[in-house]
Protein backbone atom coordinates (compact mmCIF):
# COMPACT_ATOMS: atom_id res chain seq x y z
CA UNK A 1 -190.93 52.32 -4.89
CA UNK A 2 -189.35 54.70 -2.39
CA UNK A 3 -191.44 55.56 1.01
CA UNK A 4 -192.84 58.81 -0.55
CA UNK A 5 -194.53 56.93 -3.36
CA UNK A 6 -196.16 54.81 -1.05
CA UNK A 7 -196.93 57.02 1.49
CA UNK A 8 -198.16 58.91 -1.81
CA UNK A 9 -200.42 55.84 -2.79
CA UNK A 10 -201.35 55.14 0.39
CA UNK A 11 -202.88 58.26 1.04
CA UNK A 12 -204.76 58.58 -2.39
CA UNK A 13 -205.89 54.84 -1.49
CA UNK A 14 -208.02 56.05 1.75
CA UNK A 15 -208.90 59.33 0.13
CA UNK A 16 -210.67 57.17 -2.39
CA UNK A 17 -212.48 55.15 0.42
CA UNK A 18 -213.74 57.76 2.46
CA UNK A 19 -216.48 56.22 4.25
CA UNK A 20 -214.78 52.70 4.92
CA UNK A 21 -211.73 54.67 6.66
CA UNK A 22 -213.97 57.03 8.41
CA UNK A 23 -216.28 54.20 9.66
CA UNK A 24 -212.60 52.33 10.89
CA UNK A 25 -211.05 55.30 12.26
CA UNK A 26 -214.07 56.25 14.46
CA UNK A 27 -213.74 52.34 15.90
CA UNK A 28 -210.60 53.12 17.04
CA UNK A 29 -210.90 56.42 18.45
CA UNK A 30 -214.19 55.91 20.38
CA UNK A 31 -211.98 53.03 21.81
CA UNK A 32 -209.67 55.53 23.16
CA UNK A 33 -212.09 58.04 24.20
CA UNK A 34 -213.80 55.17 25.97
CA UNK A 35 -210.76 53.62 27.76
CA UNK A 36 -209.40 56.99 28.88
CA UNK A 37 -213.21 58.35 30.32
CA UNK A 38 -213.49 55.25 32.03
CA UNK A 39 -209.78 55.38 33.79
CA UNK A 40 -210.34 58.89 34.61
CA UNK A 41 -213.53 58.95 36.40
CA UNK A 42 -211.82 55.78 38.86
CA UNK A 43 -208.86 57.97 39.16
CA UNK A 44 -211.44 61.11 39.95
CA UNK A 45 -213.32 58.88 42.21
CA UNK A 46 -210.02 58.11 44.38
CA UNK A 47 -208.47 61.39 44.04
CA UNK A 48 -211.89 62.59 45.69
CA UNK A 49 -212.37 60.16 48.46
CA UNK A 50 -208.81 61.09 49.12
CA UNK A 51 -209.01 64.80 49.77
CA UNK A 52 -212.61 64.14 51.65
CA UNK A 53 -210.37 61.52 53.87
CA UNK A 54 -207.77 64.28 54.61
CA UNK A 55 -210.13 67.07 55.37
CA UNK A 56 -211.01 64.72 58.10
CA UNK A 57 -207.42 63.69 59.22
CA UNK A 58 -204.31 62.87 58.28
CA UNK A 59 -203.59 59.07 58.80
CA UNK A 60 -205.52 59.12 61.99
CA UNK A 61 -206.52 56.57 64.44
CA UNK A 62 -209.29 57.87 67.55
CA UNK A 63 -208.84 56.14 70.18
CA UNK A 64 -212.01 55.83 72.36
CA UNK A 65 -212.09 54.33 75.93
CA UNK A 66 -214.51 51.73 76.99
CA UNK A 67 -215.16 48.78 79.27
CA UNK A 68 -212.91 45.56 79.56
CA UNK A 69 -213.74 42.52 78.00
CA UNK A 70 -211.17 40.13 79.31
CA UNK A 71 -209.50 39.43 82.38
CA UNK A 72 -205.83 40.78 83.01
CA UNK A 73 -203.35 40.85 86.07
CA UNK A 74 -206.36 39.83 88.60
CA UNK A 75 -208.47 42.48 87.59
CA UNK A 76 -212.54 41.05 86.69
CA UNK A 77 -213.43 42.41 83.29
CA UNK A 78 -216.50 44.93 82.32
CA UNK A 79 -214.24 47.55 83.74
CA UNK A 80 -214.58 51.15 82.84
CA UNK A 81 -211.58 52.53 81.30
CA UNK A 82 -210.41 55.94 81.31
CA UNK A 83 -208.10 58.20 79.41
CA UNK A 84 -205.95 60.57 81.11
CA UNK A 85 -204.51 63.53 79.52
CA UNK A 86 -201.36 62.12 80.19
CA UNK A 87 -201.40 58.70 78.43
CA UNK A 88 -200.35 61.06 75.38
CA UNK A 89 -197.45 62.03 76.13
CA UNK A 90 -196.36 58.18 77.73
CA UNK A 91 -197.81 56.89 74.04
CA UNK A 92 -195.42 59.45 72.65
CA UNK A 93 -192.21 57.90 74.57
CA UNK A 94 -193.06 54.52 74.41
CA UNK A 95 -194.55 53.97 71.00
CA UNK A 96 -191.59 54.88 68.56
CA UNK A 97 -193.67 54.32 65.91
CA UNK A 98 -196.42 56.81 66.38
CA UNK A 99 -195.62 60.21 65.39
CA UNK A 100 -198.41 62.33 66.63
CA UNK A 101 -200.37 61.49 69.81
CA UNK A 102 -203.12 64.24 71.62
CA UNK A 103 -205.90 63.82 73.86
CA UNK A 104 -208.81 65.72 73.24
CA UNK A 105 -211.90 67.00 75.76
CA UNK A 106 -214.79 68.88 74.50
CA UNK A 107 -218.10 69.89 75.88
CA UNK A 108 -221.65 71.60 74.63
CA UNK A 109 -221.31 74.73 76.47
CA UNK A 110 -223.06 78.25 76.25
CA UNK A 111 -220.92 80.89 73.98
CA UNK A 112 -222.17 84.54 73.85
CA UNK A 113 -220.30 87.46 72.02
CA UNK A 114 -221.53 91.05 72.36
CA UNK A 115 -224.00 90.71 69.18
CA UNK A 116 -225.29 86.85 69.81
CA UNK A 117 -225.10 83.57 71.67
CA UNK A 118 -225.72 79.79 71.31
CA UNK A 119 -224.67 76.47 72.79
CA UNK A 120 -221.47 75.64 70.70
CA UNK A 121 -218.93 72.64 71.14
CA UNK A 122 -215.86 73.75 72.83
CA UNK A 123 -212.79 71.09 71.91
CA UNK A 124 -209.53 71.53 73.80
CA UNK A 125 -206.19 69.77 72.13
CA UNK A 126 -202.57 70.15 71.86
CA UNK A 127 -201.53 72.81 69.01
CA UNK A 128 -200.53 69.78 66.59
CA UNK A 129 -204.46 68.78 66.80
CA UNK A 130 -204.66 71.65 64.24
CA UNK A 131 -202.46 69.13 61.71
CA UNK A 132 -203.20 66.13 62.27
CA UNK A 133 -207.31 66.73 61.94
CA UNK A 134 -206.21 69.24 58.90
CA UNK A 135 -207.68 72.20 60.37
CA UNK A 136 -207.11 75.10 58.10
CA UNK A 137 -206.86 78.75 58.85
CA UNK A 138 -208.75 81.66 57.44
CA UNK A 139 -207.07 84.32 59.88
CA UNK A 140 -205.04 84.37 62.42
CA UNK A 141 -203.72 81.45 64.30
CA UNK A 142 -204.56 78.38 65.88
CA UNK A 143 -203.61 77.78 69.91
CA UNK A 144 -199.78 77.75 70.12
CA UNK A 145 -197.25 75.89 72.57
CA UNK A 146 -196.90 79.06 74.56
CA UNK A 147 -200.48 79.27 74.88
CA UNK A 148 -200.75 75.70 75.93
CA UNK A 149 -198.15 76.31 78.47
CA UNK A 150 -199.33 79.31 79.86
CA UNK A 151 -202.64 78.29 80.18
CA UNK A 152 -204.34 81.29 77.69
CA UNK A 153 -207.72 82.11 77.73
CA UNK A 154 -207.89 82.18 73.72
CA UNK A 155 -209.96 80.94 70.82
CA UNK A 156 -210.04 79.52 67.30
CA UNK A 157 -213.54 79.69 65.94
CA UNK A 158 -214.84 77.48 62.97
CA UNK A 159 -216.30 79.37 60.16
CA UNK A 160 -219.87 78.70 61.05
CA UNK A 161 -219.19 79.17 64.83
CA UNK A 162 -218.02 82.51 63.77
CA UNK A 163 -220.79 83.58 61.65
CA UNK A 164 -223.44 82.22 64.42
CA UNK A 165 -221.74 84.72 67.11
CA UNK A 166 -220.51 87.69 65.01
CA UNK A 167 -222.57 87.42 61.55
CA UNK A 168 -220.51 89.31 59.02
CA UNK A 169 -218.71 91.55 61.35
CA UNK A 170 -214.90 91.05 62.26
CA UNK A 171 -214.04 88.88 65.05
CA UNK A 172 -210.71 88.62 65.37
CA UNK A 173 -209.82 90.13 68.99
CA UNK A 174 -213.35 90.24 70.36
CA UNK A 175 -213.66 88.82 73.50
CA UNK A 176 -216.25 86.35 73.56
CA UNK A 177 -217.70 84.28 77.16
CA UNK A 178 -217.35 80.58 77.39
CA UNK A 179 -219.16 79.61 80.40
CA UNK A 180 -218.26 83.01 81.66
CA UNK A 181 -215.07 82.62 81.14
CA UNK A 182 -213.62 85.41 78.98
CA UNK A 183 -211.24 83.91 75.98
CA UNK A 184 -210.09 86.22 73.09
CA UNK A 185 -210.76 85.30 69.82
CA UNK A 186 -206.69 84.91 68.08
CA UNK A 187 -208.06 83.32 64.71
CA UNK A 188 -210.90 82.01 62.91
CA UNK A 189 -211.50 78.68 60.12
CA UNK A 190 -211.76 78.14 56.75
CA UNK A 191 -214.48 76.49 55.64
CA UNK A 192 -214.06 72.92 54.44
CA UNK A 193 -215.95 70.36 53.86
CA UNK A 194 -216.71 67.02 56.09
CA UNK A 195 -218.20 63.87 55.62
CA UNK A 196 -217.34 62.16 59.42
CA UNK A 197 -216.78 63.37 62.71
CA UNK A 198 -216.87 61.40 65.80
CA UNK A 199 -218.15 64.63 67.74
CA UNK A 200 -219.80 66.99 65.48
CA UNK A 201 -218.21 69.49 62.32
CA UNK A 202 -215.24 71.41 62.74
CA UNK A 203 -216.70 74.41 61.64
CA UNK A 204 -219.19 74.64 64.17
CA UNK A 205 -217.14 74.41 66.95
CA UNK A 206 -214.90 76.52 69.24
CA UNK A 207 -210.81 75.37 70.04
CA UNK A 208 -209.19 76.40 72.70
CA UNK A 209 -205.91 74.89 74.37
CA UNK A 210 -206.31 71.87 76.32
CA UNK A 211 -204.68 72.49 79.34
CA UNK A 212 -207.51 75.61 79.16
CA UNK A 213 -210.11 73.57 79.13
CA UNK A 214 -208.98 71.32 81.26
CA UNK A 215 -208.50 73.69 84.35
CA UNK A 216 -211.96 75.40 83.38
CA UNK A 217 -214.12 72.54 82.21
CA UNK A 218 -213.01 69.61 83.65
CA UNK A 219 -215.30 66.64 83.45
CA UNK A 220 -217.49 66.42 86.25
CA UNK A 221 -217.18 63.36 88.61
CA UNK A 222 -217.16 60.31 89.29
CA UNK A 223 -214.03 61.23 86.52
CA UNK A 224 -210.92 62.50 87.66
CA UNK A 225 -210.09 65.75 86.68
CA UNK A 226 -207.12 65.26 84.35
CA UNK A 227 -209.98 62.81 82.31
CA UNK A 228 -209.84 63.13 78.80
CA UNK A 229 -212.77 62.67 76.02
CA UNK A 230 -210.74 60.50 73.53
CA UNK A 231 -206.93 59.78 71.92
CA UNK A 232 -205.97 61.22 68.87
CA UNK A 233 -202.75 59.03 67.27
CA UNK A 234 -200.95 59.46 63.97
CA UNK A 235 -197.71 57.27 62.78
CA UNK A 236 -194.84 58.59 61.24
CA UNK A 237 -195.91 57.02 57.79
CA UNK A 238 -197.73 54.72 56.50
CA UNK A 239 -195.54 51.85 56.25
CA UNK A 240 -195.31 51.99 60.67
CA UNK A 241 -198.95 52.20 60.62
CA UNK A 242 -199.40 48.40 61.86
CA UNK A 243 -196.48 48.90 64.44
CA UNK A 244 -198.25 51.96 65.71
CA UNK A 245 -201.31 50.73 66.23
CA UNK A 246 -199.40 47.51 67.93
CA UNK A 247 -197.43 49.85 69.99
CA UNK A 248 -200.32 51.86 70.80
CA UNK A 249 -202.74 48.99 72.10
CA UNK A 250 -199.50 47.84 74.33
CA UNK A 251 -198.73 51.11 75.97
CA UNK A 252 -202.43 51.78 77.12
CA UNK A 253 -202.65 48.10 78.26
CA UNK A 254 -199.68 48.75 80.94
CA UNK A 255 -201.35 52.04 81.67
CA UNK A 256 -204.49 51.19 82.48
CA UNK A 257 -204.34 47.35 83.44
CA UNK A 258 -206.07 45.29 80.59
CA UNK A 259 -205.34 42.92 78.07
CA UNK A 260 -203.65 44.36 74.89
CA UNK A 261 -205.63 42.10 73.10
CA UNK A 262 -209.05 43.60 74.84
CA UNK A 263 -210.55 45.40 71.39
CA UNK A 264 -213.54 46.46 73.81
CA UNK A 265 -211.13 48.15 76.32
CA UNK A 266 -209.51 50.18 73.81
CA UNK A 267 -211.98 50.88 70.64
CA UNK A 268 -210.29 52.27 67.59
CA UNK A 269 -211.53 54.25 64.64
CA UNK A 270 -208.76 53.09 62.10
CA UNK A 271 -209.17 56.03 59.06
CA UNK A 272 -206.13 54.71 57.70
CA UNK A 273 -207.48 51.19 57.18
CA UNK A 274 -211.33 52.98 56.25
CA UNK A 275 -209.23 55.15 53.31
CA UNK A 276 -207.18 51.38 52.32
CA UNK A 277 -210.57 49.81 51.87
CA UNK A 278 -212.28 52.37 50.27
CA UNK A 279 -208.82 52.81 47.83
CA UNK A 280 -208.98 48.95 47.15
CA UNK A 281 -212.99 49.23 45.74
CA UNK A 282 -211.73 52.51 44.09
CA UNK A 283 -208.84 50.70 42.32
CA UNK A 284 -211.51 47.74 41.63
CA UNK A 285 -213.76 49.97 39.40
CA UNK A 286 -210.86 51.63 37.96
CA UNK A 287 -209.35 48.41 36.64
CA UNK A 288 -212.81 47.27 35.91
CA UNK A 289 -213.69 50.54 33.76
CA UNK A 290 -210.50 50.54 32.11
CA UNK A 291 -210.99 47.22 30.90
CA UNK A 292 -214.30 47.44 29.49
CA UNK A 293 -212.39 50.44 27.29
CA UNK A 294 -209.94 48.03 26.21
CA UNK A 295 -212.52 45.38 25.09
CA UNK A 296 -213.69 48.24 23.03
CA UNK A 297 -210.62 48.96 22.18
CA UNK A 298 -210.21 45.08 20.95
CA UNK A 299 -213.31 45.25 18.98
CA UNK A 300 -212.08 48.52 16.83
CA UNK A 301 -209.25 46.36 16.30
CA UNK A 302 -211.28 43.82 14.64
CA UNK A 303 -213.15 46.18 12.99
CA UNK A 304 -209.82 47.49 11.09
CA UNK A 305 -208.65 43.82 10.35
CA UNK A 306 -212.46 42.97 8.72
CA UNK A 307 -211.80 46.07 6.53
CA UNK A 308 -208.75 45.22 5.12
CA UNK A 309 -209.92 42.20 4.96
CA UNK A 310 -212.58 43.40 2.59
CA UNK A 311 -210.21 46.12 1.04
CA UNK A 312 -207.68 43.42 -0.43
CA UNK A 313 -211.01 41.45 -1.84
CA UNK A 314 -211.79 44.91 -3.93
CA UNK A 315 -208.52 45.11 -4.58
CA UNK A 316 -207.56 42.27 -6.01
CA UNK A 317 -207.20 43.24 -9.45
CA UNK A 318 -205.02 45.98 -8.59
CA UNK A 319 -202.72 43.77 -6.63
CA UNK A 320 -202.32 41.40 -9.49
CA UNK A 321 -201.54 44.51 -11.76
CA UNK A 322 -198.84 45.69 -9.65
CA UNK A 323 -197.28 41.99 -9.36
CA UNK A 324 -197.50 41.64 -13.13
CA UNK A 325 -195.25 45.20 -13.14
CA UNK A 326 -192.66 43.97 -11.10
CA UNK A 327 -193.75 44.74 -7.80
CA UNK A 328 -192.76 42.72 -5.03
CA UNK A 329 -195.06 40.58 -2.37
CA UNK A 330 -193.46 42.31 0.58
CA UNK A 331 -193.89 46.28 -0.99
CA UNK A 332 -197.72 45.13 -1.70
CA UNK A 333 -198.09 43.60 2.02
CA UNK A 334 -196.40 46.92 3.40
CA UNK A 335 -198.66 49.29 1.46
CA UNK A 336 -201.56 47.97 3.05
CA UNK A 337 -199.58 47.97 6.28
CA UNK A 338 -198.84 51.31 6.06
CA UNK A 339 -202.44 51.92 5.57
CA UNK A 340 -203.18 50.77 8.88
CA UNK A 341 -200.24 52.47 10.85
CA UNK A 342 -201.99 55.69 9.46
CA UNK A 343 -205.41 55.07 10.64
CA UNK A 344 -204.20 54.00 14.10
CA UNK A 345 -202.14 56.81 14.59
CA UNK A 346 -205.13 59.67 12.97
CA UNK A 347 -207.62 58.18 15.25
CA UNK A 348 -205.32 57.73 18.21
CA UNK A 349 -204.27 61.37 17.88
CA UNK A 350 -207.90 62.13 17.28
CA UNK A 351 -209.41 59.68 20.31
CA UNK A 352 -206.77 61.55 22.46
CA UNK A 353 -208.06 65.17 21.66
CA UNK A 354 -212.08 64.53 22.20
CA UNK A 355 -210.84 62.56 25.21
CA UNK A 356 -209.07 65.14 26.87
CA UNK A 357 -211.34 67.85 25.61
CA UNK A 358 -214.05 65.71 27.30
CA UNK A 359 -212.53 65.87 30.84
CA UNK A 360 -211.36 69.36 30.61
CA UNK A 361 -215.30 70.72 29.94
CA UNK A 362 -216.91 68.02 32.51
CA UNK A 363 -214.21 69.80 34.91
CA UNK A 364 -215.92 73.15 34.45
CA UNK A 365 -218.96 71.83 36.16
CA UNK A 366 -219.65 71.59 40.30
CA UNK A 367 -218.57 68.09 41.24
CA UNK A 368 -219.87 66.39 44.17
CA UNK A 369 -218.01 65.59 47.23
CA UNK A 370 -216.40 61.85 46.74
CA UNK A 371 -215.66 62.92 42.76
CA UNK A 372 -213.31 65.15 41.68
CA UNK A 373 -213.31 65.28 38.45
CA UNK A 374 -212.54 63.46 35.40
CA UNK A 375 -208.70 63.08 35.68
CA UNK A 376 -206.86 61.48 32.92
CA UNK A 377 -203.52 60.68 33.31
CA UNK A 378 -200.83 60.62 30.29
CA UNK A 379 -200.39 56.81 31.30
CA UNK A 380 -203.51 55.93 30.38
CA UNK A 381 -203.90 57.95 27.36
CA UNK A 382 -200.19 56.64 26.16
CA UNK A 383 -201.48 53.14 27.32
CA UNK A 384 -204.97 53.27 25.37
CA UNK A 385 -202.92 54.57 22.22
CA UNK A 386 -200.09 51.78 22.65
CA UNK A 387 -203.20 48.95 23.29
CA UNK A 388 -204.74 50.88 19.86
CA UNK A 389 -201.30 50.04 18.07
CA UNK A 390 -200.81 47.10 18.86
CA UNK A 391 -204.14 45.47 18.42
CA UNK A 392 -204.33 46.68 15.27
CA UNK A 393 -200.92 45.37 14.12
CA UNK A 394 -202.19 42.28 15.52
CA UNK A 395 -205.08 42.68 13.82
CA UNK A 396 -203.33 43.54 10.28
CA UNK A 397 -201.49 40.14 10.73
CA UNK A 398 -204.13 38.38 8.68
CA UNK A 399 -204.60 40.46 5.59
CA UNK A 400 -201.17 40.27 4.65
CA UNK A 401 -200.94 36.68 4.48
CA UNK A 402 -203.85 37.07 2.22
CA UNK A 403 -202.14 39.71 0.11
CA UNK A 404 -199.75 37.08 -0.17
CA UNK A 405 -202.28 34.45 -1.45
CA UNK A 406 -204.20 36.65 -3.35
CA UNK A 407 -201.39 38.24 -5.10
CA UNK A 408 -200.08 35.32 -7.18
CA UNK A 409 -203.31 34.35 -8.01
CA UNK A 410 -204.13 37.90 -9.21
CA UNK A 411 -200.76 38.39 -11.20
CA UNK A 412 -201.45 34.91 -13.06
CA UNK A 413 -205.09 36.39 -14.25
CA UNK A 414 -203.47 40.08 -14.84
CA UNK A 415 -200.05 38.06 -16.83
CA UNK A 416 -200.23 38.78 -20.86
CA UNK A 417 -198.56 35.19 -21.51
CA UNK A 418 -200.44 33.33 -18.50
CA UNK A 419 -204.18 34.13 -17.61
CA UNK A 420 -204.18 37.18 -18.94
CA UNK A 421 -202.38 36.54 -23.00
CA UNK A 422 -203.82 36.87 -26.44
CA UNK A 423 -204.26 32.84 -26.29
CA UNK A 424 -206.45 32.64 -23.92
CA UNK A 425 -208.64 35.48 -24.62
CA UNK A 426 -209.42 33.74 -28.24
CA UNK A 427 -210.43 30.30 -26.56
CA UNK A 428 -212.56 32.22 -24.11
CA UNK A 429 -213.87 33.78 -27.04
CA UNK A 430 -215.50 30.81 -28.52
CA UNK A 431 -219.26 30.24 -28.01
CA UNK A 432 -219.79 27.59 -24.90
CA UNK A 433 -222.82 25.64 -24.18
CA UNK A 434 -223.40 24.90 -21.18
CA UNK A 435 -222.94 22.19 -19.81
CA UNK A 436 -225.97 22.04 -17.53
CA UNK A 437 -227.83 22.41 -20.13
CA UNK A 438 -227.20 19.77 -22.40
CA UNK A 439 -229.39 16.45 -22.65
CA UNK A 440 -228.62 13.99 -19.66
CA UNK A 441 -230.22 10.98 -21.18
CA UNK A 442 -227.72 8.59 -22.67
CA UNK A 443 -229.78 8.59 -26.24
CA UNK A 444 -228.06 12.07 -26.47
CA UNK A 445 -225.02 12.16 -24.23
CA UNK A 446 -222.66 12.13 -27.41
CA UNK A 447 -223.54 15.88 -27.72
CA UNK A 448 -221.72 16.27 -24.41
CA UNK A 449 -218.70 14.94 -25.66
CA UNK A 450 -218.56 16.99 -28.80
CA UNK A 451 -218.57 20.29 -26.72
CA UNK A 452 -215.48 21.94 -26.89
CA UNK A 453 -214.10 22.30 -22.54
């Protein structure tokens, strides 16, 4: 038989059980479409905690100042530490590791334009603060080097900063009053969205240069004049993140005289380790999700080995008619082989389609912050569909073997000079009685001799 005639007869052989391979194909695909859902909304879950992280900051670490815990180099602890705006620059030299380092100093200040006025957050940083906090820009500019240098009297407003002082009218050039300071506005903010902030949102505040801020808003005493809110470090990457941080704790601890060990002198808000943790639990349920799909993936296996199972029990007749015309043990074992390459690969094509189909509609709708979506990724769907193939060769492991048994058994009852001859058919012919019918008594257990076997 060449592979045409059997792909022929295999065909014809599922056409004629319609429901059976229906009922086995949808096994298989709702595996699929279950094991590919499941990955995707992990990988949508990550993917969204991920861009929520960024709009924060970029691999950041905040470094906040507070009192000593420990004893170092004489000094008594519950000392109050204090950042300078020059410790940045000294982290910069001496931490090789760290790629970004800024101090930051904001205050709650009164802000007027010409049509309205409120009390608004007014944050002075280094022009890289605009990166590293992923501060994006609607028009304009952010604060550049030359107006860090030059000590300019401009702006960046956030989006809702803007709309509080100029509603819907254009503000890019206005002059607005910071403590009565006049500062030109050179650009204003996109709006983005925020889940954290160690000092308010973005968008409601108002940036200006830092060496701006610090010659017009200084902190008041008892702190020094060059004092400084907070630190704002990022490392290179994230495989010198540990030797940053090391790096970090060290330079500050020659600075300012405590122990680099002294977590209490030096607090640190870690984001990189936050998005880590948060990417471990994410990975958890993904893993977790994806293999509840390929338990169901296992059972749609089993369901196609219990129906061929029960399709070579119907079939046995048939099987014992082709052996009786010639046909070999291994061309009957691959027909019904065949039979379940085709179902695997219909329903994996078809699991694939509603699967995809599925996340590309869900995608349509508003998602909420931490999810973006149902993602699916061809590894998954190429995984699912390889798990789907292979379990179900597994699976068609048994029925073979009893095509094999079966089919010898079945030629001998289909053979015209075996089970199946002229011979026989006349001795089955003959009237029986049976057996369990007969007298048990020994008075009349002659009769049971005389009937013919």
């Amino acid at each position: 038989m060449t592979f045409r005639d059997l792909f022929s007869d295999t065909l014809g052989t599922l056409r004629a059980h319609k429901l059976r391979t229906a009922l086995t194909m949808f096994g298989i695909a709702w595996g699929i479409v279950s094991i590919t859902l499941m990955v995707a909304a992990g990988e949508g879950l990550r993917v969204g905690q991920k861009k929520v992280s960024e709009a924060f900051g970029r691999d950041i670490m905040i470094v906040f100042a507070g009192r000593t815990s420990l004893q170092a180099g004489g000094m008594r602890a519950g000392r109050q530490i204090r950042w300078r705006a020059s410790d940045a620059d000294v982290v910069l030299e001496q931490a090789p590791a760290c790629g970004h380092a800024m101090a930051e100093l904001g205050h709650d200040v009164p802000v007027r334009s010409a049509y309205n006025s409120g009390t608004l957050l007014v944050t002075g940083s280094k022009p890289d603060f605009a990166f590293v906090r992923s501060i994006p820009v609607a028009r304009g500019r952010y604060p550049s080097w030359e107006d860090e240098a030059q000590v300019r009297r401009v702006a960046f407003l956030g989006s809702d900063a803007k709309k509080q002082l100029f509603g819907t009218r254009d503000a890019m050039g206005q002059t607005i009053r910071i403590k009565d300071f006049p500062y030109v506005v050179v650009g204003i903010m996109e709006h983005k969205e925020q889940d954290s902030s160690y000092d308010g949102r973005d968008i409601s505040k108002v940036f200006v240069p830092l060496s701006t801020i610090l010659r017009d808003m200084p902190n008041s005493p008892p702190q020094t004049p060059d004092s400084v809110d907070r630190l704002l470090v990022a490392p290179r990457s994230l495989a010198e993140h540990e030797d940053c941080e090391r790096q970090l704790r060290a330079t500050l601890a020659r600075l300012h005289d405590f122990d680099p060990r002294d977590e209490e002198a030096a607090h640190i808000w870690d984001t990189v380790k936050e998005a880590q943790a948060f990417g471990t639990m994410t990975d958890g349920m993904k893993y977790f999700l994806g293999a509840v799909g390929i338990a169901t993936l296992f059972i749609g296996g089993i369901g196609v080995m219990n129906v061929m199972l029960v399709a070579v029990r119907e079939r046995t007749r048939e099987i014992g008619v082709r052996k009786a015309l010639g046909a070999t043990r291994r061309s009957v074992v691959r027909q019904f082989f065949l039979e379940t390459m085709i179902v695997v690969f219909l329903s994996g094509a078809i699991g694939l389609g509603v699967a995809y189909s599925l996340c590309a509609l869900v995608n349509l709708l508003p998602m909420p912050m931490y999810f973006a979506g149902l993602l699916p990724t061809w590894s998954s769907g190429l995984l699912a569909f390889a798990l789907a193939l292979g379990g179900a060769a597994a699976h068609s492991g048994l029925p073979p073997q009893q095509v094999g048994r079966m089919a010898a058994v079945a030629a001998e009852d289909s053979h015209p000079t075996r089970g199946g001859g002229s011979s026989n058919a006349l001795r089955r012919s003959r009237p029986r009685w049976p057996r369990a019918e007969l007298p048990t008594t020994p008075r009349h257990a002659f009769l049971a001799s005389s009937v013919p076997a």
